[in-house]
N, C-alpha and C. Protein backbone atom coordinates (compact mmCIF):
# COMPACT_ATOMS: atom_id res chain seq x y z
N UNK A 1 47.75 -34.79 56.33
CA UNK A 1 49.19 -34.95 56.20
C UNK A 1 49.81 -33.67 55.64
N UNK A 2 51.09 -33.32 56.44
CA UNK A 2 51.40 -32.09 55.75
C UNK A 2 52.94 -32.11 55.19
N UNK A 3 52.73 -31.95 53.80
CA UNK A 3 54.15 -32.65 53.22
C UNK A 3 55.10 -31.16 53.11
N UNK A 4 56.29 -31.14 52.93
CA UNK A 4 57.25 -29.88 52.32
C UNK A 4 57.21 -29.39 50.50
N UNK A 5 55.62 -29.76 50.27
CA UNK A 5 55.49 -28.56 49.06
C UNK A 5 55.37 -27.34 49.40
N UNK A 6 56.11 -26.65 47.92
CA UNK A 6 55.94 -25.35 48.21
C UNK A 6 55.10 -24.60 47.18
N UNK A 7 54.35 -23.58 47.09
CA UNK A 7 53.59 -23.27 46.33
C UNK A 7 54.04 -22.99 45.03
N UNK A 8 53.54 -22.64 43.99
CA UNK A 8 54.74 -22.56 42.49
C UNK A 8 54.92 -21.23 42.63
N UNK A 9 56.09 -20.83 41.86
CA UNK A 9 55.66 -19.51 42.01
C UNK A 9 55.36 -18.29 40.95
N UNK A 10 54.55 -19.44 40.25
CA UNK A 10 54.09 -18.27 39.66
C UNK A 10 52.36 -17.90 40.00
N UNK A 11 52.22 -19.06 41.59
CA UNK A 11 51.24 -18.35 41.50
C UNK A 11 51.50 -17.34 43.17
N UNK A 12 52.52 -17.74 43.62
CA UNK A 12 53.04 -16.34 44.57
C UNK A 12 53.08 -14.91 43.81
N UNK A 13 53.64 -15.24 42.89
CA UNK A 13 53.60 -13.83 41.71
C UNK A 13 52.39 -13.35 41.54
N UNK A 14 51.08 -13.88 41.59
CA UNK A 14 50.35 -13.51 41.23
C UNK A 14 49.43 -13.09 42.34
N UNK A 15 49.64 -13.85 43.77
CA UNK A 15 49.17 -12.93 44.64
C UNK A 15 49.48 -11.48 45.10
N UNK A 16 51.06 -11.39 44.63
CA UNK A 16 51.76 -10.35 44.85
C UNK A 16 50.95 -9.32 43.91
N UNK A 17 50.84 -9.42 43.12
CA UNK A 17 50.17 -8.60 41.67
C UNK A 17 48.57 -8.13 42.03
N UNK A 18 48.15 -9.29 43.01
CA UNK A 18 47.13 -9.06 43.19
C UNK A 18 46.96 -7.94 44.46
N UNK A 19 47.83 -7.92 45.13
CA UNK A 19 48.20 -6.50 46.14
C UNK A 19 48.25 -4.86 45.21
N UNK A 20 49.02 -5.59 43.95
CA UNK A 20 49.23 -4.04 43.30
C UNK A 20 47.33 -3.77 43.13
N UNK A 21 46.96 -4.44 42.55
CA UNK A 21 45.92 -3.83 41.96
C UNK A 21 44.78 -3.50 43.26
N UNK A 22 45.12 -4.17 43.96
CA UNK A 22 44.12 -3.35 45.39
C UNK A 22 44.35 -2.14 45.58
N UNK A 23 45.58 -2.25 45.61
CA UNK A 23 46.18 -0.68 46.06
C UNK A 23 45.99 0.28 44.94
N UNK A 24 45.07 -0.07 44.23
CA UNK A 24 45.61 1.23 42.80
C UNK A 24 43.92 1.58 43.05
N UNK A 25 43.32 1.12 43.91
CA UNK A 25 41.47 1.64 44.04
C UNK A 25 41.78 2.47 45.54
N UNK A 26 40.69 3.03 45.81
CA UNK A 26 40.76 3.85 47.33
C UNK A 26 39.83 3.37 47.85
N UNK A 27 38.11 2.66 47.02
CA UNK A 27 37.46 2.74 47.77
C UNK A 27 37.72 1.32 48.45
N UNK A 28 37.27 1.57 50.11
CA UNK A 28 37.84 0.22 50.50
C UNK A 28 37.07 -1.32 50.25
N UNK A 29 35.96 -1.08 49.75
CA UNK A 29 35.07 -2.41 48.70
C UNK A 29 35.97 -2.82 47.92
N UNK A 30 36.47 -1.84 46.77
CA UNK A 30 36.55 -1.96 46.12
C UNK A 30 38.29 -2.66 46.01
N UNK A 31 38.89 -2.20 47.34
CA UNK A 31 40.00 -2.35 47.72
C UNK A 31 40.55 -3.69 48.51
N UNK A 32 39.28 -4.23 48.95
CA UNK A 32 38.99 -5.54 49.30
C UNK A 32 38.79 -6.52 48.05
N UNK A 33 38.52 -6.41 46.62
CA UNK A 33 38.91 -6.69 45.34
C UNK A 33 37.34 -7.25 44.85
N UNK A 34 36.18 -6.77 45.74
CA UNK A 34 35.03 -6.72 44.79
C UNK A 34 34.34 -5.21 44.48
N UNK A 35 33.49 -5.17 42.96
CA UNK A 35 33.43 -4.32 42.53
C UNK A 35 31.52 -3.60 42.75
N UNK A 36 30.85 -4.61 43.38
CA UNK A 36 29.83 -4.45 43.22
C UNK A 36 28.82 -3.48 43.97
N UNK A 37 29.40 -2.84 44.90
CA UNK A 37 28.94 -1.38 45.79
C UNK A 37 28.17 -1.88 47.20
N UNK A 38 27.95 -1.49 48.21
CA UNK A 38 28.02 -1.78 49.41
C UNK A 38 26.52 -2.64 49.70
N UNK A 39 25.48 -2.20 48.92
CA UNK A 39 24.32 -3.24 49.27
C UNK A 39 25.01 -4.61 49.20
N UNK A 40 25.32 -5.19 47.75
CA UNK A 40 25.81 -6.30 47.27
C UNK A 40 26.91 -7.14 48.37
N UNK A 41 27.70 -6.26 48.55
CA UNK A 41 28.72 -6.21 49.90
C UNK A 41 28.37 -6.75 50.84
N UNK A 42 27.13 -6.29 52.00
CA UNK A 42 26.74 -7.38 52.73
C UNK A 42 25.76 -8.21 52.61
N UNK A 43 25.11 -8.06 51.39
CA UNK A 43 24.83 -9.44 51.35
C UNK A 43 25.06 -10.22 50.85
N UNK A 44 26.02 -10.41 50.13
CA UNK A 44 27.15 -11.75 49.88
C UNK A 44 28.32 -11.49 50.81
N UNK A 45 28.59 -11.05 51.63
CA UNK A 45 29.41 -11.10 53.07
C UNK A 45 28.77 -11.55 53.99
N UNK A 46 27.54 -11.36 54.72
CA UNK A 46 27.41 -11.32 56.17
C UNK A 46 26.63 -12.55 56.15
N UNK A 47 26.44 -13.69 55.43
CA UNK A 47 26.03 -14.97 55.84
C UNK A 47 27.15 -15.77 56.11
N UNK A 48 28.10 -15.19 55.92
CA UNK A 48 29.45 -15.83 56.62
C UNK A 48 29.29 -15.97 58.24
N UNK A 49 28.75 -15.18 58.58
CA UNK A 49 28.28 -14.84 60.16
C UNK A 49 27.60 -15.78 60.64
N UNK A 50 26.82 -16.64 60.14
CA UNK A 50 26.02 -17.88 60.13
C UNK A 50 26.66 -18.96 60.63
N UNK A 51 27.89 -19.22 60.59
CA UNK A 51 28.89 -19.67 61.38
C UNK A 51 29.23 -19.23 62.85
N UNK A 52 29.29 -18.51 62.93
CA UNK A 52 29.72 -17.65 64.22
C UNK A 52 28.29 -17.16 65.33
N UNK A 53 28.65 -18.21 65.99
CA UNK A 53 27.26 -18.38 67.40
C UNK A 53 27.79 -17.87 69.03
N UNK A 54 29.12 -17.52 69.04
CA UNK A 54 29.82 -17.32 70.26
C UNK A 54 30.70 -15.92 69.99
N UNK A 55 31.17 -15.46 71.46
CA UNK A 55 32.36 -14.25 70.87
C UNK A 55 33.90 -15.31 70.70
N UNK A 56 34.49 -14.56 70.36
CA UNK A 56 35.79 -15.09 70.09
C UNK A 56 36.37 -14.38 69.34
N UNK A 57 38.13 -14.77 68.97
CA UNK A 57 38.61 -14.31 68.35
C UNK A 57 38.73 -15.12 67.05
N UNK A 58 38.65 -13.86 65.73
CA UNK A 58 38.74 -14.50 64.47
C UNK A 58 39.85 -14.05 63.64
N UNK A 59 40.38 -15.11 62.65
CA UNK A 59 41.35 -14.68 61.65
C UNK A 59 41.04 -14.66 60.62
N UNK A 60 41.27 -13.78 59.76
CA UNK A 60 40.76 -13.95 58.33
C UNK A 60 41.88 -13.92 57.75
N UNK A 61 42.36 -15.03 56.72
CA UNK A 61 43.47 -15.55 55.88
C UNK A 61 43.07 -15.01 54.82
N UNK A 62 44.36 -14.02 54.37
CA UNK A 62 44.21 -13.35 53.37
C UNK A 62 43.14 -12.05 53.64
N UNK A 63 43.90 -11.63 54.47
CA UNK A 63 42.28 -10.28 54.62
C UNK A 63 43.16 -9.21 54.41
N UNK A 64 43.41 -8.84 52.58
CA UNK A 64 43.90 -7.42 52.46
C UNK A 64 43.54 -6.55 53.48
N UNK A 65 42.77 -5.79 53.23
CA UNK A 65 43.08 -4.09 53.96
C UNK A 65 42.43 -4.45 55.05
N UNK A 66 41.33 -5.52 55.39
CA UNK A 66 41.10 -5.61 56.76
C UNK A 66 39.56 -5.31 56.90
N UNK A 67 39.59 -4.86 55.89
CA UNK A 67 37.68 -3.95 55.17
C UNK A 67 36.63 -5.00 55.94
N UNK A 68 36.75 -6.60 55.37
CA UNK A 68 36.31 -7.39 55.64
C UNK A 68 35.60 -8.02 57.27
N UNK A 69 37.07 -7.61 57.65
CA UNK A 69 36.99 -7.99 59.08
C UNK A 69 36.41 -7.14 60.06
N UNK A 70 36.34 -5.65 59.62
CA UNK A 70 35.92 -4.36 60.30
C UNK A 70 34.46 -4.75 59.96
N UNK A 71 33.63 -5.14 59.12
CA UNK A 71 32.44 -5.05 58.56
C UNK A 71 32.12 -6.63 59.13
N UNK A 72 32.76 -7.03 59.49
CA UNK A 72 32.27 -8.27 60.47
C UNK A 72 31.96 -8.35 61.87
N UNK A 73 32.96 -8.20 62.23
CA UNK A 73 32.57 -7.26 64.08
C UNK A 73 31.49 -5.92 63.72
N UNK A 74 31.00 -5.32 63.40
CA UNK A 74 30.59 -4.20 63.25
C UNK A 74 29.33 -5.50 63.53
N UNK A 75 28.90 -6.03 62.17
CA UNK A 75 27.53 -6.69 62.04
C UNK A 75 27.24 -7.95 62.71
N UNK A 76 28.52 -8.30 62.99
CA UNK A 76 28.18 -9.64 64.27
C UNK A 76 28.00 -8.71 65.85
N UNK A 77 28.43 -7.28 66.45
CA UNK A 77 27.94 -6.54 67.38
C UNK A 77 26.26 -6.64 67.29
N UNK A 78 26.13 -6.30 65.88
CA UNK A 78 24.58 -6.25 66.26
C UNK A 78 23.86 -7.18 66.35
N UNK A 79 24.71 -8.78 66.36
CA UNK A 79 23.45 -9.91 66.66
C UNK A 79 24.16 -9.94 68.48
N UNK A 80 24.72 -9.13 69.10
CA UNK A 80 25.27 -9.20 70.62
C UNK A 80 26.69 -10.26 71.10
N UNK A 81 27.50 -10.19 69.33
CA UNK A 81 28.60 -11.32 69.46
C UNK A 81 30.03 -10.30 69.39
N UNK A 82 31.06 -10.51 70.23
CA UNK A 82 31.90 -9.27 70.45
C UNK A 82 33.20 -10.58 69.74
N UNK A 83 33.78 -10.24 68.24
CA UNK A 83 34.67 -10.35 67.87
C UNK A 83 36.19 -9.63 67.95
N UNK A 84 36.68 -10.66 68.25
CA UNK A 84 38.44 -9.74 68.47
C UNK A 84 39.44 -10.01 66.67
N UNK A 85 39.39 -9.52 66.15
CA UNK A 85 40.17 -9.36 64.49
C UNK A 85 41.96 -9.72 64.45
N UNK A 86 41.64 -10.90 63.66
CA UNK A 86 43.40 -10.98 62.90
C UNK A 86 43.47 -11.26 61.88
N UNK A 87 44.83 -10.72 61.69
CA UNK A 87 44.97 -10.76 60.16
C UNK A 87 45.93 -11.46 59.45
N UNK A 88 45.97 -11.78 58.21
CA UNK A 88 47.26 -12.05 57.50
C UNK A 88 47.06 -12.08 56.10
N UNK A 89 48.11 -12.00 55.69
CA UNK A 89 48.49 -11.48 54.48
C UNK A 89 49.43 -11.34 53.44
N UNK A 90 49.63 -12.06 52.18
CA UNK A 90 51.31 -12.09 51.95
C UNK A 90 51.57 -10.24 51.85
N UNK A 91 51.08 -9.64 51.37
CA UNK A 91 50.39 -8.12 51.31
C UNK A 91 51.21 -7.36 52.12
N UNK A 92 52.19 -6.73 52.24
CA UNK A 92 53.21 -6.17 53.16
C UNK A 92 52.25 -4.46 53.29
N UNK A 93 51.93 -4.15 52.32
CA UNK A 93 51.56 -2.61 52.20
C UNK A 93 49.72 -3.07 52.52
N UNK A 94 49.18 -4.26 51.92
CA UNK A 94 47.70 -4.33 52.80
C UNK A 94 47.55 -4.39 54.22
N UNK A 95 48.56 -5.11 54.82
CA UNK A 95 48.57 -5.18 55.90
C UNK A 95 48.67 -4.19 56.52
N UNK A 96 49.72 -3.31 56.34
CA UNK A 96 49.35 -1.81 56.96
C UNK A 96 48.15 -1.50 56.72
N UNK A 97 47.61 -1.40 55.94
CA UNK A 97 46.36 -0.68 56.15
C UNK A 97 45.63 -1.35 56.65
N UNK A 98 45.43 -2.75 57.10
CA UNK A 98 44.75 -3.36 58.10
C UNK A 98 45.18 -2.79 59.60
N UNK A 99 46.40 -2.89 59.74
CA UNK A 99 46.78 -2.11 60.89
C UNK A 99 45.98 -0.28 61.39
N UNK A 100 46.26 -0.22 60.25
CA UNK A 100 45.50 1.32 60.07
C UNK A 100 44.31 1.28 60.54
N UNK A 101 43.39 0.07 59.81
CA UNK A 101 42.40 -0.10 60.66
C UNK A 101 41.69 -0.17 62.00
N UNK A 102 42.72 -0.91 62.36
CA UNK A 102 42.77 -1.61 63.51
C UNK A 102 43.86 -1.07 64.52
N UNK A 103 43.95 0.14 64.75
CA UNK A 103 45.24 0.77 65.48
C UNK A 103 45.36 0.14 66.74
N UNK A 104 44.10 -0.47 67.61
CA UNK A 104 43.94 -0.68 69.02
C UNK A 104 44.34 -2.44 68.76
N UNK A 105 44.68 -3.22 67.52
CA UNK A 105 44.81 -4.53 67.56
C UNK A 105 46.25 -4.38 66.12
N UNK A 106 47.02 -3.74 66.22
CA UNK A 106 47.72 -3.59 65.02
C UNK A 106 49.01 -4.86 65.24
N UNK A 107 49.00 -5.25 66.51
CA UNK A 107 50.13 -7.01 66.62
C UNK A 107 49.07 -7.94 66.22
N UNK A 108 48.21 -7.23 66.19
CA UNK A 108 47.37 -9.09 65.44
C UNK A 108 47.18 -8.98 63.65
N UNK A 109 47.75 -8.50 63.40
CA UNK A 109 48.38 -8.58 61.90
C UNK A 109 49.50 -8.64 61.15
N UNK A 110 49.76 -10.01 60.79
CA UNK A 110 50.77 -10.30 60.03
C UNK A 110 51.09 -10.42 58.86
N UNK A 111 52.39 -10.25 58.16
CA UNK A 111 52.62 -10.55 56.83
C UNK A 111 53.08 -12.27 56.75
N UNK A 112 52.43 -12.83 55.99
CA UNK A 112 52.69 -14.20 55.66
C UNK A 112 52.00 -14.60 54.68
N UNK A 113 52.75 -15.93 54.46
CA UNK A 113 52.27 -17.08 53.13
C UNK A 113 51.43 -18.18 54.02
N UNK A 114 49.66 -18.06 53.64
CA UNK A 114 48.93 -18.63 54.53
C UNK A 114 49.19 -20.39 54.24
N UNK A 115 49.74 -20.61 53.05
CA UNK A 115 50.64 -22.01 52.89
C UNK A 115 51.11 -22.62 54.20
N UNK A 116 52.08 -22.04 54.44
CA UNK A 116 53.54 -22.28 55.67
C UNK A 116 53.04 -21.21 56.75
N UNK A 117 52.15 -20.49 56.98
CA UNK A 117 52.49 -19.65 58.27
C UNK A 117 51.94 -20.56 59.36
N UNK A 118 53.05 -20.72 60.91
CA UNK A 118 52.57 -21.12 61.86
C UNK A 118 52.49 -20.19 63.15
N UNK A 119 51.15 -19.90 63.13
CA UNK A 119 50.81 -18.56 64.24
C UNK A 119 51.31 -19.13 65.68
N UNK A 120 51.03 -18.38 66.40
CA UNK A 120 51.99 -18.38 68.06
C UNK A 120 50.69 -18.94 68.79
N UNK A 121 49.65 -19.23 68.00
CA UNK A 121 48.42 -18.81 68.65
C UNK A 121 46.95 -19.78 67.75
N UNK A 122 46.03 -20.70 68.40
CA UNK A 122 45.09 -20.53 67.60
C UNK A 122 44.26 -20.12 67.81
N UNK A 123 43.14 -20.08 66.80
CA UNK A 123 41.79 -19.25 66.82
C UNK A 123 40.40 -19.49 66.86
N UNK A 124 39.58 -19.49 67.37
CA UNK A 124 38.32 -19.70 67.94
C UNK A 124 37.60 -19.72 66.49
N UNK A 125 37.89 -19.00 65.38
CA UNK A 125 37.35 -18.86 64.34
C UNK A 125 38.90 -18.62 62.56
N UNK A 126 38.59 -19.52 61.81
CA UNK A 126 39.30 -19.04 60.83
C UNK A 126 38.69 -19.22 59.66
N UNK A 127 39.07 -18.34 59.09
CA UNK A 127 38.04 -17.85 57.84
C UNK A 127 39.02 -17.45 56.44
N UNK A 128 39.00 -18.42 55.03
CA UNK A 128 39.94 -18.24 54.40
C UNK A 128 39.19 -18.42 53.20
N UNK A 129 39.15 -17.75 51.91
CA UNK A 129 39.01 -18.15 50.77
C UNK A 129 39.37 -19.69 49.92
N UNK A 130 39.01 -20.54 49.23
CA UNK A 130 39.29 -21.82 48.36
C UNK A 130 40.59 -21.77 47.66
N UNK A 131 40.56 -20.36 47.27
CA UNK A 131 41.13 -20.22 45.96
C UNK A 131 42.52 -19.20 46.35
N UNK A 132 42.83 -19.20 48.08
CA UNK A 132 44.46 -19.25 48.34
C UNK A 132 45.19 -19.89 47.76
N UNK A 133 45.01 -20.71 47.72
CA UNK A 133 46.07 -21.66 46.91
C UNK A 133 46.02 -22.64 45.88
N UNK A 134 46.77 -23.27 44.74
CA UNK A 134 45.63 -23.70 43.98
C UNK A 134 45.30 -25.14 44.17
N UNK A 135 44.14 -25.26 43.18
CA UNK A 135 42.93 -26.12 43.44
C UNK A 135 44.27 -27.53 43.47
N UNK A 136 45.33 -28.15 43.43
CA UNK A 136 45.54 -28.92 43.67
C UNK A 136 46.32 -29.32 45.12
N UNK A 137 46.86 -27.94 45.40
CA UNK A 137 47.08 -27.74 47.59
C UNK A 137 45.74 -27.65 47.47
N UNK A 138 44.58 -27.81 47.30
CA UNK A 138 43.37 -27.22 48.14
C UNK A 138 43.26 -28.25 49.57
N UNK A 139 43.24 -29.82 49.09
CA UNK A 139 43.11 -30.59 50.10
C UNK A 139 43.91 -30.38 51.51
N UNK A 140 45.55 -31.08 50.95
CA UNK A 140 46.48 -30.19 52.18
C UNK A 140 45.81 -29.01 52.48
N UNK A 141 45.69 -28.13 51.86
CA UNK A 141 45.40 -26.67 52.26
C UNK A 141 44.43 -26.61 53.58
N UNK A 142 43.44 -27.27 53.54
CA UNK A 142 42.59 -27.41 54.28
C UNK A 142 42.92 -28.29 55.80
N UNK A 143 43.78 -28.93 55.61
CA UNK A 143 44.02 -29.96 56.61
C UNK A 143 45.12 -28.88 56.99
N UNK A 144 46.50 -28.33 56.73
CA UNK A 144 46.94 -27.22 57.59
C UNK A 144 46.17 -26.47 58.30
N UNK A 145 45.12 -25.35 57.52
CA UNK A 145 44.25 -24.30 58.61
C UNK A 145 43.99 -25.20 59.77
N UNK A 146 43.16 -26.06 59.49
CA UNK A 146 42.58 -26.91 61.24
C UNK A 146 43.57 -27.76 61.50
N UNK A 147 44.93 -28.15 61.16
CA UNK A 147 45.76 -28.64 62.02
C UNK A 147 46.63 -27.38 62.83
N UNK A 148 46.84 -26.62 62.34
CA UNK A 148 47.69 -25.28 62.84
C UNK A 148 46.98 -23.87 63.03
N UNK A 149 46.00 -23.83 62.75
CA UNK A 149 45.52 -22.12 62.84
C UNK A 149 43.91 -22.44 63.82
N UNK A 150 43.23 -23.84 63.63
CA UNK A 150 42.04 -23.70 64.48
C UNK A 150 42.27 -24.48 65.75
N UNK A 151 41.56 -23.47 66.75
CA UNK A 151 41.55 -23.82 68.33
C UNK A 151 40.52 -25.63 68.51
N UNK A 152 40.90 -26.72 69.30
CA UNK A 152 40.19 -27.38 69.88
C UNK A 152 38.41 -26.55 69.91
N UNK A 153 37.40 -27.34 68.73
CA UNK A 153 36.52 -26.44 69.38
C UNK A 153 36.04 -25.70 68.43
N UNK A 154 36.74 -24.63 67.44
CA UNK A 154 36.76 -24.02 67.07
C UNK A 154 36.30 -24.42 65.27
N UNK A 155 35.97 -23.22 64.62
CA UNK A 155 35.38 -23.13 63.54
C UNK A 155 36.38 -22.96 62.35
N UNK A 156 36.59 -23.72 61.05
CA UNK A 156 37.06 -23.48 59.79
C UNK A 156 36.29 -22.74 58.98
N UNK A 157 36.18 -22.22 58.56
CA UNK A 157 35.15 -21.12 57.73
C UNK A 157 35.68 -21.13 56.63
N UNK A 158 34.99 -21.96 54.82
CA UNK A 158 35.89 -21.58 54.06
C UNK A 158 34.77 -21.31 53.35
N UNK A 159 35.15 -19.97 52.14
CA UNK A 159 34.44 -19.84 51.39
C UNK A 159 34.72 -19.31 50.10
N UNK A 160 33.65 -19.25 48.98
CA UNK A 160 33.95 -19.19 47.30
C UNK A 160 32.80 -18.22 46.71
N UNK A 161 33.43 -17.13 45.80
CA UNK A 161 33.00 -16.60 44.99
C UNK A 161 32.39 -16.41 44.08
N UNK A 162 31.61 -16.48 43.42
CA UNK A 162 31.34 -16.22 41.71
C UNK A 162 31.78 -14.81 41.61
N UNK A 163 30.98 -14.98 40.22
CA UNK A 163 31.31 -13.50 40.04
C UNK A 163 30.25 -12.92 39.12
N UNK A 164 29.29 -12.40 39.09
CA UNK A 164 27.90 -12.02 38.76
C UNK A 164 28.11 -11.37 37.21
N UNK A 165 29.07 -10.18 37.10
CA UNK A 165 29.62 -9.68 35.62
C UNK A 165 30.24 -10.78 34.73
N UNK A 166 30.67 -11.54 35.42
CA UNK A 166 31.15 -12.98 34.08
C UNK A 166 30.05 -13.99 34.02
N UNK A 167 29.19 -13.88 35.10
CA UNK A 167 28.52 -15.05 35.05
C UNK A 167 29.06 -16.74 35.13
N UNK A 168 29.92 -16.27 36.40
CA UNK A 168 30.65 -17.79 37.16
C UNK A 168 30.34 -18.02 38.15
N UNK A 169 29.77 -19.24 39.04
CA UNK A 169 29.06 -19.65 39.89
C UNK A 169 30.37 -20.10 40.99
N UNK A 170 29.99 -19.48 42.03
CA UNK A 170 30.94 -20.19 42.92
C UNK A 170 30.87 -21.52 43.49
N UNK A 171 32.63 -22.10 43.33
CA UNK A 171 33.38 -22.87 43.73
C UNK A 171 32.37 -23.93 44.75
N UNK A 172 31.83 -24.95 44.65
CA UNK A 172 31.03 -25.74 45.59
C UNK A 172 31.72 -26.47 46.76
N UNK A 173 32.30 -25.66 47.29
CA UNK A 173 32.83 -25.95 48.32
C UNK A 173 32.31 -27.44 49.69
N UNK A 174 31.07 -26.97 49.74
CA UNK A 174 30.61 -27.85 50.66
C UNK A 174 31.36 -29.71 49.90
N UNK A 175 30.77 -29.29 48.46
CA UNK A 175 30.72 -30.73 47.90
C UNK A 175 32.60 -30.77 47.97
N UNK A 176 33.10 -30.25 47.83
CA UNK A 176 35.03 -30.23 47.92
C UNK A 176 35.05 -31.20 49.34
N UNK A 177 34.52 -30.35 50.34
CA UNK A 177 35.07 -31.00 51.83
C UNK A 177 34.26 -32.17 51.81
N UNK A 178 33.50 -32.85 51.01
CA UNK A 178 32.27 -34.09 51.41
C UNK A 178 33.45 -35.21 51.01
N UNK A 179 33.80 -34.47 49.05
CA UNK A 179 34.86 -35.40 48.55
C UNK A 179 36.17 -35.91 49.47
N UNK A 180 36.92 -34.67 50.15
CA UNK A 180 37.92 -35.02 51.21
C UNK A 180 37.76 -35.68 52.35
N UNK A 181 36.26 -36.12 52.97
CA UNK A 181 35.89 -37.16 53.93
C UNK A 181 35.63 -36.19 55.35
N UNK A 182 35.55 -35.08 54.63
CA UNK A 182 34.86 -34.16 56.10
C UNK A 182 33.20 -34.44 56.04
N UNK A 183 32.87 -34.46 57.20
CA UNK A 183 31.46 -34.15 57.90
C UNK A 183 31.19 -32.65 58.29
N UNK A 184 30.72 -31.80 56.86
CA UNK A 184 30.48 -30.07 56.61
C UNK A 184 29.57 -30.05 58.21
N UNK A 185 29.94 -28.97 59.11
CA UNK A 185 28.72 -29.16 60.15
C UNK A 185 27.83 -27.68 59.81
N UNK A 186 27.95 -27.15 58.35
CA UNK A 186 27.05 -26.24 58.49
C UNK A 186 27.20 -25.60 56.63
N UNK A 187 26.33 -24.98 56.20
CA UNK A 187 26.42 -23.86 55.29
C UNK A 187 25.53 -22.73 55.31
N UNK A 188 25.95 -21.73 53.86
CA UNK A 188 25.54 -20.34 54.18
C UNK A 188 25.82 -20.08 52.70
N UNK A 189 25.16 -19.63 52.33
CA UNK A 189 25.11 -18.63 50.82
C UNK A 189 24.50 -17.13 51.10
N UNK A 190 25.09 -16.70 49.95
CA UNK A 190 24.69 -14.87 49.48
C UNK A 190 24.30 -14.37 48.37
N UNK A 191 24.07 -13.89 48.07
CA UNK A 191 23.27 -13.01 46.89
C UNK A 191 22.55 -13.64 46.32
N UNK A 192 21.54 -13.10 44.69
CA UNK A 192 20.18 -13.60 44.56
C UNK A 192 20.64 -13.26 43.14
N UNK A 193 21.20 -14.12 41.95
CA UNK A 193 21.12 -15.58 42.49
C UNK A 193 22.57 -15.71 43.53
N UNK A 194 22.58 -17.13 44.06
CA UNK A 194 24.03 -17.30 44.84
C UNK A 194 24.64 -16.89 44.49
N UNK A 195 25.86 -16.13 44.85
CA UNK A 195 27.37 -15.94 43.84
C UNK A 195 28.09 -15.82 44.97
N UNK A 196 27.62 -16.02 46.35
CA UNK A 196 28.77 -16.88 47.12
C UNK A 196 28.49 -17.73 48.25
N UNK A 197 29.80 -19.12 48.62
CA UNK A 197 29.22 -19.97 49.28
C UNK A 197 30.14 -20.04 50.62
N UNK A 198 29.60 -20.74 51.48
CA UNK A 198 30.49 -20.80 52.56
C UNK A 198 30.08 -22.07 53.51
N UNK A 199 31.18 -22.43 53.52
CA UNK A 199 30.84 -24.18 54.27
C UNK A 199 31.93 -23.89 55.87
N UNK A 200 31.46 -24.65 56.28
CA UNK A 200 32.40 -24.85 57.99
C UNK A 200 32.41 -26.19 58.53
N UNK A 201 33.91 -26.02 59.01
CA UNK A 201 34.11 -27.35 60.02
C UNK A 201 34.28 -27.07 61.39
N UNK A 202 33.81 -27.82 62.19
CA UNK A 202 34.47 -27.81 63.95
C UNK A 202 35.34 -28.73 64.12
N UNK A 203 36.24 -28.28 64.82
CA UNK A 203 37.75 -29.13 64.65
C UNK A 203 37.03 -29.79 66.08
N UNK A 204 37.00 -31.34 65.93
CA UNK A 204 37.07 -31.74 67.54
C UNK A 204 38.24 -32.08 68.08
């Protein structure tokens, strides 16, 4: 069910804030807002890929500079899977540089509030962080992406963080979507120990 809440805003404020501080690093890891250097990088990234068995096109909700999504097609090429990249972002100045990225796909990146945005278009694959919005939209939250952003068919990809320097275990996502009455059709973890998780739905 998708009701006319709107997010608070102080935590819009704080995604906004969270743009400044991307932008104040160069390296693009680091600019993507983890700190831990490029081994660490894919391997708490690329079991996300574990999801993704076909080509298609994917969106990543909330994909600052785009880092993410470039380092996904790159490493899903080498299992022989040809990804097409979109973006979004409340991020007006990340998004350019996703564009930047992506000069040959720079209309498939938008500025938006992944709350309320309704694309022209859905996607074979969508891929969004837990912790877009907070933990009490999480439910709605979830029922928008696969009512409006995933294709008949197509894959929800959501996933959660820890964070290894604080020693916080990521967000158990799988067990989130069991509580909301989804049937998870898959998971995937990263690093040693875990410090990130990733659960998926197929929209039938």
């Amino acid at each position: 069910m998708i009701t006319s809440r709107k997010l608070p805003p102080d935590f819009l404020s704080f995604l906004k804030s969270i743009e400044t501080s991307y932008l104040n690093e160069k390296d693009p890891i680091r600019q993507s807002g983890f700190g831990g250097g490029p081994v660490r990088w894919r391997e708490e990234r690329e079991p996300l890929l574990k999801a993704i068995e076909k080509d298609g096109n994917i969106l990543d909700v909330c994909c600052a500079n785009g880092f993410l999504l470039e380092c996904l097609i790159k490493w899903s090429r080498e299992l022989g899977i040809v990804l097409t990249p979109y973006g979004l972002d409340i991020g007006r100045k990340l998004i350019k540089l996703a564009q930047e990225r992506f000069p040959q796909y720079k209309s498939n990146f938008h500025v938006g509030n992944s709350w309320n945005w309704k694309p022209s278009k859905q996607f074979k694959y969508v891929y969004s962080l837990y912790d877009c919005v907070p933990s009490e939209f999480l439910e709605e939250y979830i029922y928008r992406l696969l009512s409006r952003m995933v294709c008949p068919g197509g894959k929800l990809i959501l996933g959660a963080y820890g964070s290894r320097s604080k020693g916080t275990p990521p967000f158990d996502i799988e067990d989130f979507l069991q509580s909301c009455g989804y049937s998870v059709d898959g998971v995937a973890e990263g690093g040693n120990p875990t410090i990130t998780l990733f659960a998926w739905l197929v929209k039938k």
